[in-house]
PDB file of N, CA and C in Angstrom:
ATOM      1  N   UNK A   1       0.856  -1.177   0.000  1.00  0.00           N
ATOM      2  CA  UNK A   1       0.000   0.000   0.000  1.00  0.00           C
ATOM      3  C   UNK A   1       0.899   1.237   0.000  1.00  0.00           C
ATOM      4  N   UNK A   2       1.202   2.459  -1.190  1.00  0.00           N
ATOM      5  CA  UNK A   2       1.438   3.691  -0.994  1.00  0.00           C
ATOM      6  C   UNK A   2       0.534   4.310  -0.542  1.00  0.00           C
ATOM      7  N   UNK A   3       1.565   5.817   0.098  1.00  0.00           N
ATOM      8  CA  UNK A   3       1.041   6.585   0.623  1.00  0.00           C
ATOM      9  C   UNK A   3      -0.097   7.332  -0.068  1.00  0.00           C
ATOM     10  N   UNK A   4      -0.491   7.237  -0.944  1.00  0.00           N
ATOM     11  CA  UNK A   4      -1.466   7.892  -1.366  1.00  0.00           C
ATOM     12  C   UNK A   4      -2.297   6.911  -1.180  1.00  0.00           C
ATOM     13  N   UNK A   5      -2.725   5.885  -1.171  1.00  0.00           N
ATOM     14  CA  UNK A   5      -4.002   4.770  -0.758  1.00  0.00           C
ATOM     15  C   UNK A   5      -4.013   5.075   0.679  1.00  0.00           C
ATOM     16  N   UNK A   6      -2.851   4.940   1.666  1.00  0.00           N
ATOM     17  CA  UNK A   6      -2.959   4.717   2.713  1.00  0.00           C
ATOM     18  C   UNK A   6      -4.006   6.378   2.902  1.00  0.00           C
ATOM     19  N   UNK A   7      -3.665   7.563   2.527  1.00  0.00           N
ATOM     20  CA  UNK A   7      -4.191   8.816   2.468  1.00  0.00           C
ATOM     21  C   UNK A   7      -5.716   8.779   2.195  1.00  0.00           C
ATOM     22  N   UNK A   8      -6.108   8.074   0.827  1.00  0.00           N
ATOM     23  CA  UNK A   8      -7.321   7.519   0.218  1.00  0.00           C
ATOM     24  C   UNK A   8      -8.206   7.126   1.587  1.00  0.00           C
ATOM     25  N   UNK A   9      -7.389   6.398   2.117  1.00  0.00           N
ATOM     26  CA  UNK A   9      -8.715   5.406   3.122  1.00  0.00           C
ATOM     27  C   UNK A   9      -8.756   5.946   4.720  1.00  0.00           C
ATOM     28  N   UNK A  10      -7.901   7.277   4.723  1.00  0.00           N
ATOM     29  CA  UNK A  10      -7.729   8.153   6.103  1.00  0.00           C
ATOM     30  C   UNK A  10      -9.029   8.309   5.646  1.00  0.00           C
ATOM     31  N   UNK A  11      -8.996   9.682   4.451  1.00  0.00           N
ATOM     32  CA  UNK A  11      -9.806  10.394   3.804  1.00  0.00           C
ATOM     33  C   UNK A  11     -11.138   9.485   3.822  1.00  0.00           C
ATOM     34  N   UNK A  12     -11.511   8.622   3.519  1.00  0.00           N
ATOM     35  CA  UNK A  12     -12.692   7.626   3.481  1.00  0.00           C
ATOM     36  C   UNK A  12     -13.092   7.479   4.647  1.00  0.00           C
ATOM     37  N   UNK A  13     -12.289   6.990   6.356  1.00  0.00           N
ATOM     38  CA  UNK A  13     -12.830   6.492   7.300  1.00  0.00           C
ATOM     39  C   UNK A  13     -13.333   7.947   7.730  1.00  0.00           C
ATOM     40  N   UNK A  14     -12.587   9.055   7.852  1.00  0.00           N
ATOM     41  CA  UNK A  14     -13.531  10.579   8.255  1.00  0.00           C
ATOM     42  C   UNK A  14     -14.401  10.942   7.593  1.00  0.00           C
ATOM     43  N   UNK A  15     -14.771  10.599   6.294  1.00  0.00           N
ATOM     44  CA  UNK A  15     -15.841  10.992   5.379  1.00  0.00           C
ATOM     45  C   UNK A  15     -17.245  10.337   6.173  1.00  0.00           C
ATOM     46  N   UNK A  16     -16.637   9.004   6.974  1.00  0.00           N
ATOM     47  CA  UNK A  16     -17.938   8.127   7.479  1.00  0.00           C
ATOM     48  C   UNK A  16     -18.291   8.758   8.207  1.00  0.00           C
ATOM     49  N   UNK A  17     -17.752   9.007   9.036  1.00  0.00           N
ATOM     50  CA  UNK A  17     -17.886   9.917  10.738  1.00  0.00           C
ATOM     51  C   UNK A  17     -18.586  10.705  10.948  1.00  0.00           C
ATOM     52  N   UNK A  18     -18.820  10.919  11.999  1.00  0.00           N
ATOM     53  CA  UNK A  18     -19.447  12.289  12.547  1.00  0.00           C
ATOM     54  C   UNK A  18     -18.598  12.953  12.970  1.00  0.00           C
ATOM     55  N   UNK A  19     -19.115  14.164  12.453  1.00  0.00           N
ATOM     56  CA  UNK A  19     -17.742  15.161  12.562  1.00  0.00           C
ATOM     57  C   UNK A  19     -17.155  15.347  14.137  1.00  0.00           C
ATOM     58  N   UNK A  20     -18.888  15.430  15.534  1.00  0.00           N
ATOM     59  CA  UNK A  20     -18.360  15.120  16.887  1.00  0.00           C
ATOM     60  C   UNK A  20     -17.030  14.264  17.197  1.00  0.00           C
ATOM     61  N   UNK A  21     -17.537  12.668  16.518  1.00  0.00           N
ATOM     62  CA  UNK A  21     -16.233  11.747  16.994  1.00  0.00           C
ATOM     63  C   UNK A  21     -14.990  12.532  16.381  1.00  0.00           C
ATOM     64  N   UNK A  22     -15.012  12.951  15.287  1.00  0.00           N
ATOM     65  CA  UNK A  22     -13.682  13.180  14.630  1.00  0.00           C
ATOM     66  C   UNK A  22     -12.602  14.414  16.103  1.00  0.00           C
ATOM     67  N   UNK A  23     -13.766  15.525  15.650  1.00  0.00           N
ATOM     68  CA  UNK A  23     -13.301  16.528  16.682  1.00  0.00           C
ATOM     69  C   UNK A  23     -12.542  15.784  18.346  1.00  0.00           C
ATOM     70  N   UNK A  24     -13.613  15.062  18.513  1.00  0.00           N
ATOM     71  CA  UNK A  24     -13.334  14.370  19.977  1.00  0.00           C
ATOM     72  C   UNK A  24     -12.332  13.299  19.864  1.00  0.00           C
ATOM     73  N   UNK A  25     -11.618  12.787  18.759  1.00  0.00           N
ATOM     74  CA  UNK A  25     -10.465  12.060  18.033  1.00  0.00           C
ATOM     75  C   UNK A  25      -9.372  13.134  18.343  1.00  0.00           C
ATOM     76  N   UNK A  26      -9.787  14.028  17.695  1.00  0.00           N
ATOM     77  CA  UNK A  26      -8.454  15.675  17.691  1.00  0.00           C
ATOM     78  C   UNK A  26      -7.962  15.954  18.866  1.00  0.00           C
ATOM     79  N   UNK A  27      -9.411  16.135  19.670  1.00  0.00           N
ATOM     80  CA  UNK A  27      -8.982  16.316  21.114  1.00  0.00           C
ATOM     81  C   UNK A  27      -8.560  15.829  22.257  1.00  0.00           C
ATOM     82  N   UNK A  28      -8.651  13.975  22.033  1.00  0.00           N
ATOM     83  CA  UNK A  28      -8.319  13.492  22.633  1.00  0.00           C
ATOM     84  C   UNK A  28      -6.524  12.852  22.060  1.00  0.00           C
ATOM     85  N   UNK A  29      -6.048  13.561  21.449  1.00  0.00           N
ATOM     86  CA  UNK A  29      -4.775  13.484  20.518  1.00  0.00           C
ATOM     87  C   UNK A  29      -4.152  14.212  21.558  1.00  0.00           C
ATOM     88  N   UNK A  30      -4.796  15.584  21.354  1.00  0.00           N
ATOM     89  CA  UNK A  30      -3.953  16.925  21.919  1.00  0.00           C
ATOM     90  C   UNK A  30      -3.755  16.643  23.700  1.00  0.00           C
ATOM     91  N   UNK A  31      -4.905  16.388  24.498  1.00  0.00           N
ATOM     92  CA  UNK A  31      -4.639  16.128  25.514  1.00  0.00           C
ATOM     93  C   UNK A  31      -3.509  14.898  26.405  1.00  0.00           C
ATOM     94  N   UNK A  32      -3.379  13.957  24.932  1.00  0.00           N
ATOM     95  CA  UNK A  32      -2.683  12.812  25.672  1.00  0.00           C
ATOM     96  C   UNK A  32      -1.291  13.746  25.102  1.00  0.00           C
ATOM     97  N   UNK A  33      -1.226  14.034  24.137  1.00  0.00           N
ATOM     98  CA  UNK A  33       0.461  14.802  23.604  1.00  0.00           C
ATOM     99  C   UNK A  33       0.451  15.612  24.935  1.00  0.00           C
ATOM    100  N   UNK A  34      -0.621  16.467  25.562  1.00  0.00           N
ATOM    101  CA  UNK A  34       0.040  17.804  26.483  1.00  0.00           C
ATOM    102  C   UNK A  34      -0.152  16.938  28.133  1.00  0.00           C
ATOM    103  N   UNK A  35      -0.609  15.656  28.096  1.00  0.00           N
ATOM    104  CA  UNK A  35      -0.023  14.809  29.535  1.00  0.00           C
ATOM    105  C   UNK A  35       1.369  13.836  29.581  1.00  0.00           C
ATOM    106  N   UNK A  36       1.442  13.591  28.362  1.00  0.00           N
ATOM    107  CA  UNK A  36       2.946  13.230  27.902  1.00  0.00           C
ATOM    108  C   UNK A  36       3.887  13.998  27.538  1.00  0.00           C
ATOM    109  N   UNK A  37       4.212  15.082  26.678  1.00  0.00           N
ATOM    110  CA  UNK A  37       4.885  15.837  26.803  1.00  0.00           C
ATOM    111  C   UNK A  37       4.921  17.324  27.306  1.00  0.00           C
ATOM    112  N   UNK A  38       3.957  17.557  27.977  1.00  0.00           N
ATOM    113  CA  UNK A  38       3.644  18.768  28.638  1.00  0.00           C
ATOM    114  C   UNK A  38       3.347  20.024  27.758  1.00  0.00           C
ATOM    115  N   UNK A  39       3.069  21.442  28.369  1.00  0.00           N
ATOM    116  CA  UNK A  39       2.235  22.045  27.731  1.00  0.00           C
ATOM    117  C   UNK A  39       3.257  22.747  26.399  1.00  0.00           C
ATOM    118  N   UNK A  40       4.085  23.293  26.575  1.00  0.00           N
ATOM    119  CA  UNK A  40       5.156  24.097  25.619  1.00  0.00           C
ATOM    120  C   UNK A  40       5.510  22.892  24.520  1.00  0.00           C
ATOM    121  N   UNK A  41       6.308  22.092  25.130  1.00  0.00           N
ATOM    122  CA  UNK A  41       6.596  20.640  23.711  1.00  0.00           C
ATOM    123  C   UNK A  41       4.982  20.606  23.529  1.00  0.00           C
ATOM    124  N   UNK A  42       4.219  20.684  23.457  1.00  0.00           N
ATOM    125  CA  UNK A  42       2.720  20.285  22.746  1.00  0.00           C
ATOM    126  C   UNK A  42       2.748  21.535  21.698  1.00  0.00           C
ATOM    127  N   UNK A  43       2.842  22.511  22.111  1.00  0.00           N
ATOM    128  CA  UNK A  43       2.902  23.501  21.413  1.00  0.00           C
ATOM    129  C   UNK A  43       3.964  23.293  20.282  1.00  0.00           C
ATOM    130  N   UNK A  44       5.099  23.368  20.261  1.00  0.00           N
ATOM    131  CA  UNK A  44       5.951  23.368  19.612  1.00  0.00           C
ATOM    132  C   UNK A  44       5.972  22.387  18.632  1.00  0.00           C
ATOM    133  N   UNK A  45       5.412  20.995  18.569  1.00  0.00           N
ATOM    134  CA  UNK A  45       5.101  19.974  17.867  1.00  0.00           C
ATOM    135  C   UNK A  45       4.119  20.258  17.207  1.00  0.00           C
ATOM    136  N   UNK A  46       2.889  21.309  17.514  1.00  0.00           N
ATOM    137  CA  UNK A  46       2.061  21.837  16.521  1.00  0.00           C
ATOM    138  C   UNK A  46       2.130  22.553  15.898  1.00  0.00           C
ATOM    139  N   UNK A  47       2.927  23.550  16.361  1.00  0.00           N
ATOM    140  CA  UNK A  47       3.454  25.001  15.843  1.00  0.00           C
ATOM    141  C   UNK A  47       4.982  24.084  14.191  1.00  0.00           C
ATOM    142  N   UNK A  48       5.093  22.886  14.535  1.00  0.00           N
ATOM    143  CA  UNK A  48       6.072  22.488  13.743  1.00  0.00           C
ATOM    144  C   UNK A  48       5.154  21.420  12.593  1.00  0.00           C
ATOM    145  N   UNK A  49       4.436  21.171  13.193  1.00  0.00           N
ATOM    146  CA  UNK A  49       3.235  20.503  12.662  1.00  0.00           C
ATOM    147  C   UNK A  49       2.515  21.356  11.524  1.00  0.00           C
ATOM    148  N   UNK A  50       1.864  22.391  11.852  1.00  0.00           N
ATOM    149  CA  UNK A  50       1.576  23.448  10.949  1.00  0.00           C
ATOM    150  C   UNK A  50       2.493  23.971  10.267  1.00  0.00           C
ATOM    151  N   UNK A  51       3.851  23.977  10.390  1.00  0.00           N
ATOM    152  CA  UNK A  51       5.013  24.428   9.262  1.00  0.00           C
ATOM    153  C   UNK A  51       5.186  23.771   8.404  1.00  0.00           C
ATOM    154  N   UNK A  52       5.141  22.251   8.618  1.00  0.00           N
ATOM    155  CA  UNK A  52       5.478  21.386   7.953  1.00  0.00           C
ATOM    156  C   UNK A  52       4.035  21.127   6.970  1.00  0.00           C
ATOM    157  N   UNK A  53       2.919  21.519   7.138  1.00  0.00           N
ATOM    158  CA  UNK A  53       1.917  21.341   6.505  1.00  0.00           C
ATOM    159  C   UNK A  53       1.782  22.959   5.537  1.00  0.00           C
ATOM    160  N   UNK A  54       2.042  23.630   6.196  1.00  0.00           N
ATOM    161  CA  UNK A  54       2.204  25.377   5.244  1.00  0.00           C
ATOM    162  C   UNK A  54       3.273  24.439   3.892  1.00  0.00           C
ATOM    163  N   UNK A  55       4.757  24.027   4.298  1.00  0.00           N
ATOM    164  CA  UNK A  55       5.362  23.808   3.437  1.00  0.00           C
ATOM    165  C   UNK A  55       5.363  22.679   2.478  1.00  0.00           C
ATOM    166  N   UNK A  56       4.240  21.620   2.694  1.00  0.00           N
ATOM    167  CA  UNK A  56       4.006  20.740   1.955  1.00  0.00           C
ATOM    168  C   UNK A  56       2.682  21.324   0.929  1.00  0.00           C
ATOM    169  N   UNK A  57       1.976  22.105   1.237  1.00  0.00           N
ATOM    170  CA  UNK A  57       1.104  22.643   0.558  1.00  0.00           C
ATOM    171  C   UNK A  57       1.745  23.920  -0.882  1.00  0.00           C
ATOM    172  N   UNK A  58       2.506  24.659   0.094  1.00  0.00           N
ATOM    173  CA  UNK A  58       2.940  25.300  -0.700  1.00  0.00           C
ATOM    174  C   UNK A  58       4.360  25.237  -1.679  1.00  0.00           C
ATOM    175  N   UNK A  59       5.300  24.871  -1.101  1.00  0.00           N
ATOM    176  CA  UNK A  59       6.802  24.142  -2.156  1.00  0.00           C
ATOM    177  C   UNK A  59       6.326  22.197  -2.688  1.00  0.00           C
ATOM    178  N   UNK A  60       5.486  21.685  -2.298  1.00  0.00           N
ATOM    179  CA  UNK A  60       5.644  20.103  -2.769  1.00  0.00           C
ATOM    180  C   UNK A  60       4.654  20.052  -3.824  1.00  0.00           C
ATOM    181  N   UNK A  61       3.624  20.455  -3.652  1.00  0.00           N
ATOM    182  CA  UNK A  61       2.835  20.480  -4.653  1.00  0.00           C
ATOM    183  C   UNK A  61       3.032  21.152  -6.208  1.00  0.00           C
ATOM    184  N   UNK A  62       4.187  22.551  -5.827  1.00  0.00           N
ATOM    185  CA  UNK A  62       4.472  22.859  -7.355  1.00  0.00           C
ATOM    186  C   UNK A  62       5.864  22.827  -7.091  1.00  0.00           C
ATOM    187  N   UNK A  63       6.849  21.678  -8.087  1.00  0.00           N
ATOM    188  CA  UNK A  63       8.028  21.519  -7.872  1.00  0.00           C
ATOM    189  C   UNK A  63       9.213  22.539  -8.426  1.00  0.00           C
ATOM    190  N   UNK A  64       8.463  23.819  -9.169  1.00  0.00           N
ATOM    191  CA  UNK A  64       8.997  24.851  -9.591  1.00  0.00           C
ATOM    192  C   UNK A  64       9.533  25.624  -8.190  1.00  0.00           C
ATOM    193  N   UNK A  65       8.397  25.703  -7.506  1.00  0.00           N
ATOM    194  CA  UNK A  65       8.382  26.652  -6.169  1.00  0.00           C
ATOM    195  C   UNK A  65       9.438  25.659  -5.393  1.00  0.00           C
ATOM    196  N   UNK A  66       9.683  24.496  -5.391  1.00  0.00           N
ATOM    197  CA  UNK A  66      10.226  24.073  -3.964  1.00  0.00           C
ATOM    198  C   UNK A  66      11.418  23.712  -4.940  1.00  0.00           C
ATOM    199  N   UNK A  67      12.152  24.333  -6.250  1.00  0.00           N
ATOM    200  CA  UNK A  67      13.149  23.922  -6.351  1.00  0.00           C
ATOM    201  C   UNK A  67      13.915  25.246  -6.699  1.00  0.00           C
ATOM    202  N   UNK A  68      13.318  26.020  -5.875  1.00  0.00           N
ATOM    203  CA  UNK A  68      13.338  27.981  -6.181  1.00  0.00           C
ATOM    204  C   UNK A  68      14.340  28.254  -4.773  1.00  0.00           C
ATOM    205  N   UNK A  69      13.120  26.577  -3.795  1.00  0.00           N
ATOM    206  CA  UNK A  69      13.686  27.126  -2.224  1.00  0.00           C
ATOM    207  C   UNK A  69      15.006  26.889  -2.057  1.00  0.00           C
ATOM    208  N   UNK A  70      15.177  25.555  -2.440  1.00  0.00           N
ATOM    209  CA  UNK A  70      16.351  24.583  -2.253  1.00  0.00           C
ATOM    210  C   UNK A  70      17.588  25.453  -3.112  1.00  0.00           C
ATOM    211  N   UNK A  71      17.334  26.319  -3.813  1.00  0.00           N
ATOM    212  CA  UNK A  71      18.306  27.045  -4.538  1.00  0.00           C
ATOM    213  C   UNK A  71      18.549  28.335  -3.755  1.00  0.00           C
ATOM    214  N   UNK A  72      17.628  28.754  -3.584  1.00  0.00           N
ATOM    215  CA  UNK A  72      18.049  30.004  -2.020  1.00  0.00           C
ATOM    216  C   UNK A  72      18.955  29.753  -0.824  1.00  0.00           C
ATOM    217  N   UNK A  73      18.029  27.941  -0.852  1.00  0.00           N
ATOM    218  CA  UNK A  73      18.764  27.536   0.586  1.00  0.00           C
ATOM    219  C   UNK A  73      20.233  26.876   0.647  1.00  0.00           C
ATOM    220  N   UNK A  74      20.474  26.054  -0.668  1.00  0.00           N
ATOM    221  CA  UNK A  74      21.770  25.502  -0.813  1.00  0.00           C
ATOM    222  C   UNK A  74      22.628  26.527  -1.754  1.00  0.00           C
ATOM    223  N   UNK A  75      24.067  25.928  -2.129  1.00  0.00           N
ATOM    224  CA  UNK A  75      24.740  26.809  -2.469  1.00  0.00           C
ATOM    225  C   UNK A  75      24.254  27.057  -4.026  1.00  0.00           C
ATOM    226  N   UNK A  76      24.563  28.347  -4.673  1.00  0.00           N
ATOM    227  CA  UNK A  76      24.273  28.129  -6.297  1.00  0.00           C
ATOM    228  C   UNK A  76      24.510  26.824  -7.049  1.00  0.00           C
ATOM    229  N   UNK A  77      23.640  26.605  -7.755  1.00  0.00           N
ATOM    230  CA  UNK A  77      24.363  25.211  -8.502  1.00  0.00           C
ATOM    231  C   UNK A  77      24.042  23.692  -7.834  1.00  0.00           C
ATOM    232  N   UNK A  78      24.079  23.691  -6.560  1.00  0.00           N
ATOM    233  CA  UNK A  78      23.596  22.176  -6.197  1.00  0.00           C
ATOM    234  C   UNK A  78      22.860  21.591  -6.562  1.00  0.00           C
ATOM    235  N   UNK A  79      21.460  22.245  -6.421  1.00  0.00           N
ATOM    236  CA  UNK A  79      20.535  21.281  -7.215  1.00  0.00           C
ATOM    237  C   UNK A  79      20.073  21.975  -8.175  1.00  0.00           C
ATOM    238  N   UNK A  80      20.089  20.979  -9.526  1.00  0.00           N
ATOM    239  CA  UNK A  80      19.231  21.304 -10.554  1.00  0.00           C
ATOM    240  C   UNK A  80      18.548  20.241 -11.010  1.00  0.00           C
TER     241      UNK A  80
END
């Protein structure tokens, strides 16, 4: 199974749901992350969580844009 099936059938089991359980899925995520790793690391894993989702939306999806970054970010010339 690739990740895009495995994605397919996330996408499918929340489509079933009620949106309550889902929410109460979310929330019961966040509370066990902020009794296990406490309140700031909870934060910071979301706050890195949401970066990592800003940057998959915006550089992965158009490989023009995320090969614009990698050229800002590495030296001239590395990747082409």
């Amino acid at each position: 199974m690739n990740s895009r099936d495995l994605l397919q059938s996330i996408k499918e089991l929340f489509r079933d749901w009620n949106p309550g359980a889902a929410g109460a899925l979310i929330g019961f995520g966040f509370a066990l992350s902020w009794v296990i790793f406490g309140f700031f690391k909870t934060l910071f894993i979301l706050a890195l969580t949401a970066l990592g989702y800003f940057i998959g939306v915006r550089y992965f999806s158009h490989k023009e844009d995320f090969r614009e970054l990698l050229n800002k970010i590495l030296p001239p010339g590395l990747f082409r």
